[in-house]
PDB file of N, CA and C in Angstrom:
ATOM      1  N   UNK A   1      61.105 -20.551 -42.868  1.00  0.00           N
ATOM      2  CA  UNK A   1      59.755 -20.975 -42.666  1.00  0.00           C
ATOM      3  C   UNK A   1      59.367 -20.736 -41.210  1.00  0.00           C
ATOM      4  N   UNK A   2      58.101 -20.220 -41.103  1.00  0.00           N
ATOM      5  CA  UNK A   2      57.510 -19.979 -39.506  1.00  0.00           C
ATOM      6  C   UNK A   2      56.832 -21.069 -39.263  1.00  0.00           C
ATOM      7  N   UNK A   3      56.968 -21.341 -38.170  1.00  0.00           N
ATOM      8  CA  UNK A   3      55.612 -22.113 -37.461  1.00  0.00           C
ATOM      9  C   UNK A   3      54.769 -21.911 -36.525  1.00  0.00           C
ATOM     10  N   UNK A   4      53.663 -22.009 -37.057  1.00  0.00           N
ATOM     11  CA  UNK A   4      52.115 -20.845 -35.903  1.00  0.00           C
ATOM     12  C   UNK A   4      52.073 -22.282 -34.899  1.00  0.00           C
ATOM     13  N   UNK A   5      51.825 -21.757 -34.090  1.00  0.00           N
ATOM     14  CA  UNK A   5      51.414 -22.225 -32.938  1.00  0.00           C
ATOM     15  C   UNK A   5      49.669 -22.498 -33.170  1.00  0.00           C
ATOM     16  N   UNK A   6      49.430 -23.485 -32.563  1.00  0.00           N
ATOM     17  CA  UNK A   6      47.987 -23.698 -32.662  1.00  0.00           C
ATOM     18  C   UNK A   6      47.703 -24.688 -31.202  1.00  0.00           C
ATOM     19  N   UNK A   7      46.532 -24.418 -31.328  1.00  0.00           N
ATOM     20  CA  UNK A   7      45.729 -25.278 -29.711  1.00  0.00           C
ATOM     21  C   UNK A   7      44.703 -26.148 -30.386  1.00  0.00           C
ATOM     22  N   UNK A   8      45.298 -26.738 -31.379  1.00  0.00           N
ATOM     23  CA  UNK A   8      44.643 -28.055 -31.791  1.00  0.00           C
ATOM     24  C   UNK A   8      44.849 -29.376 -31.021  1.00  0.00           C
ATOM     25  N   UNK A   9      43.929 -30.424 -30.596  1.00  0.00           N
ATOM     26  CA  UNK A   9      43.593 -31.792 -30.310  1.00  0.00           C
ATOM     27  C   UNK A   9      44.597 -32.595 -31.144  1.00  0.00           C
ATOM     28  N   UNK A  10      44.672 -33.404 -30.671  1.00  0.00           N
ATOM     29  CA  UNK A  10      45.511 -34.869 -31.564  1.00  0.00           C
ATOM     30  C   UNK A  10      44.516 -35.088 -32.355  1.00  0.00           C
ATOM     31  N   UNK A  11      44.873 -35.139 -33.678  1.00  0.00           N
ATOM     32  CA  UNK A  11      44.210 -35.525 -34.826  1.00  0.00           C
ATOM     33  C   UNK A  11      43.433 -33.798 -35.694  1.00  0.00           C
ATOM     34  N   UNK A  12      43.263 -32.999 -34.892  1.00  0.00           N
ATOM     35  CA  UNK A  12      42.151 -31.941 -35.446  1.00  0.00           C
ATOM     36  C   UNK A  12      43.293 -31.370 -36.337  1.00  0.00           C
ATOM     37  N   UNK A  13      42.652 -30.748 -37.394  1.00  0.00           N
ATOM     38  CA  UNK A  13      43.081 -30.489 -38.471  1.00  0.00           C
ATOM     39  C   UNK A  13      43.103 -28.732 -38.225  1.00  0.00           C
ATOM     40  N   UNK A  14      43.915 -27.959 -38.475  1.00  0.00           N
ATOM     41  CA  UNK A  14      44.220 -26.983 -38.469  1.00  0.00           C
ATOM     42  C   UNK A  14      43.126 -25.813 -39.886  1.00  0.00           C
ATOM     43  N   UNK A  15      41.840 -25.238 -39.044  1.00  0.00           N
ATOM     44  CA  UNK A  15      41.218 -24.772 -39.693  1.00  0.00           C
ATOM     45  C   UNK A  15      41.753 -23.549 -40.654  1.00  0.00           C
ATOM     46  N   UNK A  16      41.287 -23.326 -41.656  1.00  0.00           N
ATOM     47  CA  UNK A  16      41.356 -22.066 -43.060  1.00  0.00           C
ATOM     48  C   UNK A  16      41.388 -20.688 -41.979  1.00  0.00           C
ATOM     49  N   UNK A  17      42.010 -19.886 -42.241  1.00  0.00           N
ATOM     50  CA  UNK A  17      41.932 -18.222 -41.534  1.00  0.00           C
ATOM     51  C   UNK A  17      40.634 -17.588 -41.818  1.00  0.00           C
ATOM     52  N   UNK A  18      40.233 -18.148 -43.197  1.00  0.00           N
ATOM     53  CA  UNK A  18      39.277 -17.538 -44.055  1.00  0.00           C
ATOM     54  C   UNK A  18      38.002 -18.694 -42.470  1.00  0.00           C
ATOM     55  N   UNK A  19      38.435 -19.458 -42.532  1.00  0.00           N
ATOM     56  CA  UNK A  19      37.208 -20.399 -41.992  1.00  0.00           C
ATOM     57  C   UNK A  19      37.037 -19.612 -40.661  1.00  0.00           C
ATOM     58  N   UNK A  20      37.739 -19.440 -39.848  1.00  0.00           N
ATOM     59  CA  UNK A  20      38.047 -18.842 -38.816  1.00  0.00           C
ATOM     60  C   UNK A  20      36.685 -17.532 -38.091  1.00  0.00           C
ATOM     61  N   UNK A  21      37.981 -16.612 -39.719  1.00  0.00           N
ATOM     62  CA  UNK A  21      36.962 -15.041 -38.828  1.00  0.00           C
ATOM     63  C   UNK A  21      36.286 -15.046 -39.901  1.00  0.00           C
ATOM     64  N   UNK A  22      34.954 -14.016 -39.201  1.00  0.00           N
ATOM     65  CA  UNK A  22      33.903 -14.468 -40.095  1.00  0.00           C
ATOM     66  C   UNK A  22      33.724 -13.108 -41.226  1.00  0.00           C
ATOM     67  N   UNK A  23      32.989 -13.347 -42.174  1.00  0.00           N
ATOM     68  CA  UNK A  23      32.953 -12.651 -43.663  1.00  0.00           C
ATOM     69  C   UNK A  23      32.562 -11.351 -43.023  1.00  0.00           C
ATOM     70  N   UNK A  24      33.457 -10.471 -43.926  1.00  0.00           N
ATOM     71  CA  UNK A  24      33.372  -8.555 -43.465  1.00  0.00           C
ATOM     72  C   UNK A  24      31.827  -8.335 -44.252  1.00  0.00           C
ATOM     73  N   UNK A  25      31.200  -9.369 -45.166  1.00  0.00           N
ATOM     74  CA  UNK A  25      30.053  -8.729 -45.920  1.00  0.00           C
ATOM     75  C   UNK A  25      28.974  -9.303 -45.993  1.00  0.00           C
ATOM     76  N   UNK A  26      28.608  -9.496 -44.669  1.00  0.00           N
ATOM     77  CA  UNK A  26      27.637 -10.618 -43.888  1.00  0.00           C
ATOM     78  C   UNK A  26      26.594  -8.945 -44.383  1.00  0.00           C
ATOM     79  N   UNK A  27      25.655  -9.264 -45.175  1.00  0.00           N
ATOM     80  CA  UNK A  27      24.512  -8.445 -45.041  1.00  0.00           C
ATOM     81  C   UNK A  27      23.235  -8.926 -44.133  1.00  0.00           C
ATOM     82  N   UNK A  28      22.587  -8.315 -43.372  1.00  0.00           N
ATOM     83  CA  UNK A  28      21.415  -8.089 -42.492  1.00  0.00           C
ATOM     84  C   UNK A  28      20.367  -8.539 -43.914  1.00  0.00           C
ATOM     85  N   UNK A  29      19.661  -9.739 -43.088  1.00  0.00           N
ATOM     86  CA  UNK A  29      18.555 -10.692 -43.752  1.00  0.00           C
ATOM     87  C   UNK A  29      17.105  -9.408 -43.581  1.00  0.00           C
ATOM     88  N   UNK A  30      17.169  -9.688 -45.521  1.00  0.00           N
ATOM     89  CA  UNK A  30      15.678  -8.507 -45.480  1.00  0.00           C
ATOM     90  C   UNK A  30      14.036  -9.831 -45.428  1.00  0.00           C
ATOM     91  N   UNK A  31      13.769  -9.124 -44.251  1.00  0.00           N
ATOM     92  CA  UNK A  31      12.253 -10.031 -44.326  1.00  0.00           C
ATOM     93  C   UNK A  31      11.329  -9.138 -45.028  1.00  0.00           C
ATOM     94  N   UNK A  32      10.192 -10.058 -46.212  1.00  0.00           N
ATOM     95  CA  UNK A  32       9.441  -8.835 -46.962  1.00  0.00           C
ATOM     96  C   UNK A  32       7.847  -9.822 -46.497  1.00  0.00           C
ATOM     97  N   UNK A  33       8.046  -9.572 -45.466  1.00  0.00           N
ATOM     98  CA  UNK A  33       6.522  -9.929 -45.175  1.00  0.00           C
ATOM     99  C   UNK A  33       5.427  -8.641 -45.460  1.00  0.00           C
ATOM    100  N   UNK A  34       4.358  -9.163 -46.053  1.00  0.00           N
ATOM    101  CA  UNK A  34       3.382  -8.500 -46.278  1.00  0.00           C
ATOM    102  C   UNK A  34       2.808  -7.420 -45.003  1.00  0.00           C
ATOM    103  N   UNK A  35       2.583  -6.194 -45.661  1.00  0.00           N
ATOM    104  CA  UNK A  35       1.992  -5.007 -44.504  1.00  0.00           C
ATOM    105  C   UNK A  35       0.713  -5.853 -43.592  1.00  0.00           C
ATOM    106  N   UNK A  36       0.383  -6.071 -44.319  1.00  0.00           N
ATOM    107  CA  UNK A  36      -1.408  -6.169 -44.155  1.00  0.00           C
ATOM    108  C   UNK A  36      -1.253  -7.654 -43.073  1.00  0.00           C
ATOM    109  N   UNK A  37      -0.426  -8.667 -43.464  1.00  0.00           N
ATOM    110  CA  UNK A  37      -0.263  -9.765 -42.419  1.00  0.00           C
ATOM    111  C   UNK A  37       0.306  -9.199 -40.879  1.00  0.00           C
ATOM    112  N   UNK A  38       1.564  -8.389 -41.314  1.00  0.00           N
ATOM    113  CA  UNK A  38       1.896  -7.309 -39.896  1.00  0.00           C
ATOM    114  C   UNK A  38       1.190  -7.080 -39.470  1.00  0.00           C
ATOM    115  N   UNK A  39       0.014  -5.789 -40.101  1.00  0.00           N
ATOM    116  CA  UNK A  39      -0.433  -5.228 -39.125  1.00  0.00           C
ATOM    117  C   UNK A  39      -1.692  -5.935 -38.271  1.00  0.00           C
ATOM    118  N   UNK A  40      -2.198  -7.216 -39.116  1.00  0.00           N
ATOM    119  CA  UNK A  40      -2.892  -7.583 -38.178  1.00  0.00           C
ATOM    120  C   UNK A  40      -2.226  -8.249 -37.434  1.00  0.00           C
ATOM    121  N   UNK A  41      -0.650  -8.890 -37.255  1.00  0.00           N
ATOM    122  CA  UNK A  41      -0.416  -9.748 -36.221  1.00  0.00           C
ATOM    123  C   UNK A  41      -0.370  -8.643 -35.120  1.00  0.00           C
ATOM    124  N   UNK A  42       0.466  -7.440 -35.567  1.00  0.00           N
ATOM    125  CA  UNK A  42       0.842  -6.556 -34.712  1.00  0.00           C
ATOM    126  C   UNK A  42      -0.609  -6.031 -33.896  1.00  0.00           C
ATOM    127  N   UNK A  43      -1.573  -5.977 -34.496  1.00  0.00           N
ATOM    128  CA  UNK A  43      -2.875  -5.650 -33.538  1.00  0.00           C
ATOM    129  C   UNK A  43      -3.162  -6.423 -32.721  1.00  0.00           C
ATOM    130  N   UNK A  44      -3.314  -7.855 -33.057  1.00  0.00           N
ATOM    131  CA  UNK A  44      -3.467  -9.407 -32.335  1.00  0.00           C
ATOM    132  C   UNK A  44      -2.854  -9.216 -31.118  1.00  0.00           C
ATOM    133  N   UNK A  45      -1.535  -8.787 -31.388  1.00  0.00           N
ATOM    134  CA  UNK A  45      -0.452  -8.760 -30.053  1.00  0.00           C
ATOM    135  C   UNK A  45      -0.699  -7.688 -29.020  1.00  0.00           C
ATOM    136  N   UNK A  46      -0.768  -6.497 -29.357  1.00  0.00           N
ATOM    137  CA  UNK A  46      -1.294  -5.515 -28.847  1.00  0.00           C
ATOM    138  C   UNK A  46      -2.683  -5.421 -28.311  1.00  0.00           C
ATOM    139  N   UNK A  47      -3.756  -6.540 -28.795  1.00  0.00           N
ATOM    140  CA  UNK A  47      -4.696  -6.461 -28.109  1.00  0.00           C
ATOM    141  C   UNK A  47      -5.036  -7.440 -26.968  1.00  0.00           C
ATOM    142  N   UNK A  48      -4.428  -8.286 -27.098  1.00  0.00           N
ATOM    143  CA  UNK A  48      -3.825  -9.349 -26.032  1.00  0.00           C
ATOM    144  C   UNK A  48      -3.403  -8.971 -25.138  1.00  0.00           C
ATOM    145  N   UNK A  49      -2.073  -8.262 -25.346  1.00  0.00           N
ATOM    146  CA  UNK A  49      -1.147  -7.320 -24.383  1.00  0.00           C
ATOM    147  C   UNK A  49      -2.098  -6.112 -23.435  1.00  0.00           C
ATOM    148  N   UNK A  50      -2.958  -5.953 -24.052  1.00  0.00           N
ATOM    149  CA  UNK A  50      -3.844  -4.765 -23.334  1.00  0.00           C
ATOM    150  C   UNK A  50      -5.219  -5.057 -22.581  1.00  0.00           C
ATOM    151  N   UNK A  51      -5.137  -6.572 -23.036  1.00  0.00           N
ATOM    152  CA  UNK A  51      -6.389  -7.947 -22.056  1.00  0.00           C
ATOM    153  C   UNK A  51      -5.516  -8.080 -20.605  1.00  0.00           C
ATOM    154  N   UNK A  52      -4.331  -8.681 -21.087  1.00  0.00           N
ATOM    155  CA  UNK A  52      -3.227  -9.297 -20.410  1.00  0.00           C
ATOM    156  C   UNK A  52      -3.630  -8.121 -19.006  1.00  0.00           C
ATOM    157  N   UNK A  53      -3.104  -6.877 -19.329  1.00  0.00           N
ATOM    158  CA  UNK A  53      -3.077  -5.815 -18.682  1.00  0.00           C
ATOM    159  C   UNK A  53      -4.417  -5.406 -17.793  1.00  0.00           C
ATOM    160  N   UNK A  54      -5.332  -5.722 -18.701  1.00  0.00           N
ATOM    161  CA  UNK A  54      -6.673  -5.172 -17.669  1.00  0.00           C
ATOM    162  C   UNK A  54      -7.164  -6.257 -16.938  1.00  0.00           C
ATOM    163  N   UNK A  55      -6.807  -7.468 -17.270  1.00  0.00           N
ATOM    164  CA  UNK A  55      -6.959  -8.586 -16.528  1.00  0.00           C
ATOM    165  C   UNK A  55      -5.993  -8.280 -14.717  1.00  0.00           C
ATOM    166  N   UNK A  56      -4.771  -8.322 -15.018  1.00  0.00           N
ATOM    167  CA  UNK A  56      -3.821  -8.320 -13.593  1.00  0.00           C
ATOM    168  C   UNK A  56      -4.537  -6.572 -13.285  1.00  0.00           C
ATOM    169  N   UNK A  57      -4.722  -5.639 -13.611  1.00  0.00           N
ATOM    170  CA  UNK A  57      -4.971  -5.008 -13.282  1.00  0.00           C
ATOM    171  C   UNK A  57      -6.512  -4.624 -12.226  1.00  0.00           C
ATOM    172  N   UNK A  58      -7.473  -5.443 -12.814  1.00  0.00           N
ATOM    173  CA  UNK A  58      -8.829  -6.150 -11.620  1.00  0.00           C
ATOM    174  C   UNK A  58      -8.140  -6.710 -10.754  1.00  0.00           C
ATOM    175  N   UNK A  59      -7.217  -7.518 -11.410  1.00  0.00           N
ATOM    176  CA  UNK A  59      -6.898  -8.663  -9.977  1.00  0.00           C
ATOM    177  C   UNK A  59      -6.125  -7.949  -8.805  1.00  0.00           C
ATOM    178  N   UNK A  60      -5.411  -6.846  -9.243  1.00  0.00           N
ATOM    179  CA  UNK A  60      -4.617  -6.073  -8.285  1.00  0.00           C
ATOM    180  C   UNK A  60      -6.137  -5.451  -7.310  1.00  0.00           C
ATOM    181  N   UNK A  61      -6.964  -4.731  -8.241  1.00  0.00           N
ATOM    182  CA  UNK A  61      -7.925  -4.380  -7.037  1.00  0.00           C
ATOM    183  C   UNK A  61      -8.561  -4.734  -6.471  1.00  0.00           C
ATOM    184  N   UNK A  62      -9.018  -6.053  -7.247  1.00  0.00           N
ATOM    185  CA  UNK A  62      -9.663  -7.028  -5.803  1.00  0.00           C
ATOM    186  C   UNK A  62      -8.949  -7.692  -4.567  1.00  0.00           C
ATOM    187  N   UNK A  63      -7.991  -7.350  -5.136  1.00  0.00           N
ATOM    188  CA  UNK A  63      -6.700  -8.096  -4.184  1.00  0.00           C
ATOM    189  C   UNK A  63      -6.814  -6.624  -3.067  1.00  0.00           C
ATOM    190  N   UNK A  64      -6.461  -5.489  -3.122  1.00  0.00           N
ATOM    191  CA  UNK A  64      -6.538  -4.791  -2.321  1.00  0.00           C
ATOM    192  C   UNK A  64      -7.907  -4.351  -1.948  1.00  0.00           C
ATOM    193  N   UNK A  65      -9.152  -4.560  -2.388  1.00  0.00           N
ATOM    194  CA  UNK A  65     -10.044  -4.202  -1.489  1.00  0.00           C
ATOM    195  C   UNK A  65     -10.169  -5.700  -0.416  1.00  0.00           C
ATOM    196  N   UNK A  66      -9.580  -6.574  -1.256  1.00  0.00           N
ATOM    197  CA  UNK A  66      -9.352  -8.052   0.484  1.00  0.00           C
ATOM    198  C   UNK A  66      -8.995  -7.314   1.442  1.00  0.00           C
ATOM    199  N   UNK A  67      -7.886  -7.038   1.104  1.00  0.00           N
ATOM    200  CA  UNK A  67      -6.828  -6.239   2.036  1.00  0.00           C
ATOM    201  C   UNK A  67      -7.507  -5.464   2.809  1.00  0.00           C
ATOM    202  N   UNK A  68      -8.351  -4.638   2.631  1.00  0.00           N
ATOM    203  CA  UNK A  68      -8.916  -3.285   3.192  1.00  0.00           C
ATOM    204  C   UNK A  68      -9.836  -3.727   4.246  1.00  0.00           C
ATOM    205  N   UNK A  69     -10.977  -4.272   3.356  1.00  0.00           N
ATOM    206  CA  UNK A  69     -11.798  -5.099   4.097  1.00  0.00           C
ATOM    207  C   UNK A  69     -11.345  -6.473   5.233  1.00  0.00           C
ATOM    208  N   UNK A  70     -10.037  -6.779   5.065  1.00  0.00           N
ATOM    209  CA  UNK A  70      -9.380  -7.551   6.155  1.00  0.00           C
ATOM    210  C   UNK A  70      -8.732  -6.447   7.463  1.00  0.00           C
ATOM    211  N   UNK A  71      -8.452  -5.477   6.918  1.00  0.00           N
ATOM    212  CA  UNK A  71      -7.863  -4.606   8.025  1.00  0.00           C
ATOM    213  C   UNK A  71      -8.986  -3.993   8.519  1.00  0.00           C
ATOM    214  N   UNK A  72     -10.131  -3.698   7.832  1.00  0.00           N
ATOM    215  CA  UNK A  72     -11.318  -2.796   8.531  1.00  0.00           C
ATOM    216  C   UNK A  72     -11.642  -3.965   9.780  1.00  0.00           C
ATOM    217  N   UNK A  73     -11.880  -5.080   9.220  1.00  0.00           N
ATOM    218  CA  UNK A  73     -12.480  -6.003  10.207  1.00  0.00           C
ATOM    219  C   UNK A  73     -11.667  -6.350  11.439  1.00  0.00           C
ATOM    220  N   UNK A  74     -10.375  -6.119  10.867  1.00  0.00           N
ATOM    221  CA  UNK A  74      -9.308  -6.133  12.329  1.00  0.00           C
ATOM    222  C   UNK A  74      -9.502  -5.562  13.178  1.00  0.00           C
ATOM    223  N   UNK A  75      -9.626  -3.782  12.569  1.00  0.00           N
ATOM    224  CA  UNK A  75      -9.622  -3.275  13.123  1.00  0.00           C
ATOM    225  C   UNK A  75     -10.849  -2.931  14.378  1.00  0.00           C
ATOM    226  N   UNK A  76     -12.405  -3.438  13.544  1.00  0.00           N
ATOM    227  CA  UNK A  76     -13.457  -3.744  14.319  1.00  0.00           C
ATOM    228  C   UNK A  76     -13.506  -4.773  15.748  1.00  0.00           C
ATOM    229  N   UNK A  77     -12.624  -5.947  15.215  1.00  0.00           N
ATOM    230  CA  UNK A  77     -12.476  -6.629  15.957  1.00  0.00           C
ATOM    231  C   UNK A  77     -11.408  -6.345  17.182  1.00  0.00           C
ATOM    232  N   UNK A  78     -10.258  -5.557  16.979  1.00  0.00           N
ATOM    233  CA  UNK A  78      -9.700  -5.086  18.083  1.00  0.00           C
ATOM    234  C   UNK A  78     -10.450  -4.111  18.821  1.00  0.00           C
ATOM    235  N   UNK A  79     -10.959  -3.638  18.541  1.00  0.00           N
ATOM    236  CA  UNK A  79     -12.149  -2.414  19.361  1.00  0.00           C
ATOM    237  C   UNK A  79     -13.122  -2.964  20.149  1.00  0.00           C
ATOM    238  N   UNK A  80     -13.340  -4.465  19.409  1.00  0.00           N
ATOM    239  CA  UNK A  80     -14.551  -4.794  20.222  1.00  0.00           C
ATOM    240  C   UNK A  80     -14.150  -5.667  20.977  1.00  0.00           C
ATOM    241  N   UNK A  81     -12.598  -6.061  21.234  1.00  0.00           N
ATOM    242  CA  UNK A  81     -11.817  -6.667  22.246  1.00  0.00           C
ATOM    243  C   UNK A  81     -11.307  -5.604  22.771  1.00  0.00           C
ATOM    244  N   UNK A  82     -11.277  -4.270  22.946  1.00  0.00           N
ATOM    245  CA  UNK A  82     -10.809  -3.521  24.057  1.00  0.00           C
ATOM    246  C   UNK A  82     -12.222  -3.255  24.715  1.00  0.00           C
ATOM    247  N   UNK A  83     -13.197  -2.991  23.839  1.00  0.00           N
ATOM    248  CA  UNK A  83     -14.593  -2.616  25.002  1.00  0.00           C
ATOM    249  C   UNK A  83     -14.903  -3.577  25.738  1.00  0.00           C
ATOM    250  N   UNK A  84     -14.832  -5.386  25.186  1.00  0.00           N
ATOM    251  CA  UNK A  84     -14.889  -6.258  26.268  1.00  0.00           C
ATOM    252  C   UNK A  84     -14.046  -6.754  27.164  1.00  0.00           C
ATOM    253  N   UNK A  85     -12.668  -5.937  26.737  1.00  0.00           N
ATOM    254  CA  UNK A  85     -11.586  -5.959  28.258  1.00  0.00           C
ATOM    255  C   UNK A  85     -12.307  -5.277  28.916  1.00  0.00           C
ATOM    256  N   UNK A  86     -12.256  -4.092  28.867  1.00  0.00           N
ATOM    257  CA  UNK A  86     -12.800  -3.018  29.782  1.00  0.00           C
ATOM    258  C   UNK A  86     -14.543  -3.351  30.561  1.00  0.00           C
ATOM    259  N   UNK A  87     -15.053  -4.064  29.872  1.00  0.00           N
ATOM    260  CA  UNK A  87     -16.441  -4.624  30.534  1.00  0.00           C
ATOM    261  C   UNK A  87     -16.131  -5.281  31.570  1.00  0.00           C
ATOM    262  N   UNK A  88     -15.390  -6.416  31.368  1.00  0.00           N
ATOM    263  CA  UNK A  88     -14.614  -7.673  32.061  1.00  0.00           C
ATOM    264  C   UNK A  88     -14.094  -6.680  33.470  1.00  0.00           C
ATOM    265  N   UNK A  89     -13.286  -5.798  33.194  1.00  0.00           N
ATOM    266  CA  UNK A  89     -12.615  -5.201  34.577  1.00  0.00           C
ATOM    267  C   UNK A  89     -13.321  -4.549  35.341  1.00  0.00           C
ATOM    268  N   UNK A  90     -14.344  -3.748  34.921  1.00  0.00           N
ATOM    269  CA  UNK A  90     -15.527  -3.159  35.188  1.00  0.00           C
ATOM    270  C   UNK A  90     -16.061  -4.512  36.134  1.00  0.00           C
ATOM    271  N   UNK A  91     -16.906  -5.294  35.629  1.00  0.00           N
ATOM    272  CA  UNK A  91     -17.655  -6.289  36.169  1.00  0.00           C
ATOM    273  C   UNK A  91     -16.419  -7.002  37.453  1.00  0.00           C
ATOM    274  N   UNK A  92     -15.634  -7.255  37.172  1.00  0.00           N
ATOM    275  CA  UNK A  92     -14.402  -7.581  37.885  1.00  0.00           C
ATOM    276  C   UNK A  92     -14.667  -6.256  39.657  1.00  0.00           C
ATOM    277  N   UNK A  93     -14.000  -5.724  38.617  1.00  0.00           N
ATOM    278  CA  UNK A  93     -14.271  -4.451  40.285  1.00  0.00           C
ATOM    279  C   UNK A  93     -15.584  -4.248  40.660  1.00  0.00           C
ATOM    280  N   UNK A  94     -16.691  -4.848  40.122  1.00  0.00           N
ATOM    281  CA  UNK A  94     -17.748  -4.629  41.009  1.00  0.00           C
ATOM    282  C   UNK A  94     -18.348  -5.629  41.914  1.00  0.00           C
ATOM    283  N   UNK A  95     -17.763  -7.018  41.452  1.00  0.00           N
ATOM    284  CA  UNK A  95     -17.801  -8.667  41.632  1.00  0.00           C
ATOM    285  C   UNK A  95     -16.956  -7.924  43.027  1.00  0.00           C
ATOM    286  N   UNK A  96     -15.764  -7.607  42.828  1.00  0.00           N
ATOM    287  CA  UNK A  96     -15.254  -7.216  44.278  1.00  0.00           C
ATOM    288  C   UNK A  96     -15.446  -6.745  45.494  1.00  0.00           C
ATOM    289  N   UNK A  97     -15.982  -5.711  44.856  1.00  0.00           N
ATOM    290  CA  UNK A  97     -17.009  -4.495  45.943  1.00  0.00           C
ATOM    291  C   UNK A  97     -17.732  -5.749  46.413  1.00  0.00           C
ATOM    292  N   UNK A  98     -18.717  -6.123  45.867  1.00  0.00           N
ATOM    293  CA  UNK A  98     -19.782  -6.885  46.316  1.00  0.00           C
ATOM    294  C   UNK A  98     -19.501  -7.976  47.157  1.00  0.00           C
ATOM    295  N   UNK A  99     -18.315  -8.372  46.812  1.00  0.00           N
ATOM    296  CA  UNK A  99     -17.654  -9.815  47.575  1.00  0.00           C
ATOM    297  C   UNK A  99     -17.774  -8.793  49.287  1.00  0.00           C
ATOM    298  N   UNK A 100     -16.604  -7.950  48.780  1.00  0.00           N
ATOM    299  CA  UNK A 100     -16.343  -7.087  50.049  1.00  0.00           C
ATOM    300  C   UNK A 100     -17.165  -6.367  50.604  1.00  0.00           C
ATOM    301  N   UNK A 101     -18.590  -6.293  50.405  1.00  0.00           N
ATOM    302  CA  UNK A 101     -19.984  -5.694  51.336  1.00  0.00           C
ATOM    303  C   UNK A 101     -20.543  -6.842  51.686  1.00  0.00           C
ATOM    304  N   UNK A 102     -20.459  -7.978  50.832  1.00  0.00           N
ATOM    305  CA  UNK A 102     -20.869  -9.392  51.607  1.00  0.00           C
ATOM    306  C   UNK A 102     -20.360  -9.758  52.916  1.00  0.00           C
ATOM    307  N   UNK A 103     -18.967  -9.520  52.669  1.00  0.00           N
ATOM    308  CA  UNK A 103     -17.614  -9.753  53.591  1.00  0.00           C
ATOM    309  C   UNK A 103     -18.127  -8.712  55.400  1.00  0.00           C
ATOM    310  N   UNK A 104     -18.357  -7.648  54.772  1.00  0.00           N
ATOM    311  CA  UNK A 104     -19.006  -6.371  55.917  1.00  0.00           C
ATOM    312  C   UNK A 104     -19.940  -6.661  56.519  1.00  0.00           C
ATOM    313  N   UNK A 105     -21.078  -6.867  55.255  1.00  0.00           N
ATOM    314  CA  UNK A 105     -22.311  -7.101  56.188  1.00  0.00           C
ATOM    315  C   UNK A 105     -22.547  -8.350  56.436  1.00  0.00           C
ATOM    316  N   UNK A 106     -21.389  -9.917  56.828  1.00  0.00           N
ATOM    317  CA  UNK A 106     -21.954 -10.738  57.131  1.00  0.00           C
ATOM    318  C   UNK A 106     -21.018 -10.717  58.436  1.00  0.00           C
ATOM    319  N   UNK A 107     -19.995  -9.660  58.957  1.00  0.00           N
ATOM    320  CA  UNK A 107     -19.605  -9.014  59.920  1.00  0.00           C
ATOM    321  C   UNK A 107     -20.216  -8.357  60.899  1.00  0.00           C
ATOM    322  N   UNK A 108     -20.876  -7.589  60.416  1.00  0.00           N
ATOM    323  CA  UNK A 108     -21.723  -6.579  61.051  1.00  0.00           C
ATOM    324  C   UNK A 108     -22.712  -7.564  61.798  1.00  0.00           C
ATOM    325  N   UNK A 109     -23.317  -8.735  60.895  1.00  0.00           N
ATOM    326  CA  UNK A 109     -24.594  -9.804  61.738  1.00  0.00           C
ATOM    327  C   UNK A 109     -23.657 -10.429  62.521  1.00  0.00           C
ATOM    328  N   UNK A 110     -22.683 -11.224  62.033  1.00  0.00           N
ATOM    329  CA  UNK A 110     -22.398 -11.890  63.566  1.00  0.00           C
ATOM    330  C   UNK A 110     -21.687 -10.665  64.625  1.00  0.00           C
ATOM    331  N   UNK A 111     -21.548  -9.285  64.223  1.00  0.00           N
ATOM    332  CA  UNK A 111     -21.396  -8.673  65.726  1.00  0.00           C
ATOM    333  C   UNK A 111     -22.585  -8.194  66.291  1.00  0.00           C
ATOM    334  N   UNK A 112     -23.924  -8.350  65.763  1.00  0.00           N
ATOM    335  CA  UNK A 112     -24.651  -7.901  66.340  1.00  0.00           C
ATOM    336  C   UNK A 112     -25.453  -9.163  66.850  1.00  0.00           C
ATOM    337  N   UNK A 113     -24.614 -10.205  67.187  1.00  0.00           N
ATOM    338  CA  UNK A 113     -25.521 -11.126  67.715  1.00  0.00           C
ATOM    339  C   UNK A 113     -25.346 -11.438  68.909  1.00  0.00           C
TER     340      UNK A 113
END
């Protein structure tokens, strides 16, 4: 007499071989749903699926004309912070000059006094 080895629990009962592995003649479950119910679910789905789609698909382009219209305006706005650097330094060096002909000609009066 043999004795199988098993990895049974205290108390568990040593299952059938048959219970075990499973039946060689397991046939694939036939569904006989009606054409006509298919094909309208199958349209239902597909036309959903193709809402679904043109929906994120607006949203992608409004999303990138934000985008566009956020970078155009950047870009406006950095331009119109380099022309008013450049005003600023401009006015700057002429504020100077002027300091420094003030500076001259209030030289020039007290030497000619």
């Amino acid at each position: 007499m043999r004795v199988r080895a098993t990895q049974e629990g205290p108390g568990m009962a040593a299952a059938s071989p048959e219970a075990q592995a499973p039946s060689a003649r397991v046939e694939p479950k036939v569904y006989q749903s009606p054409q006509r119910k298919l094909v309208s679910f199958f349209a239902r789905s597909r036309d959903q699926w193709k809402e679904k789609c043109r929906g994120a698909k607006a949203n992608l382009k409004q999303l990138k004309k934000k985008v566009q219209r956020g970078e155009a305006r950047q870009r406006r706005q950095h331009e119109r912070l380099q022309a008013l650097t450049r005003e600023v330094e401009q006015l700057q060096a002429e504020n100077r000059w002027l300091a420094a002909a003030v500076a001259a000609g209030e030289k020039k009066a007290r030497g000619a006094e």
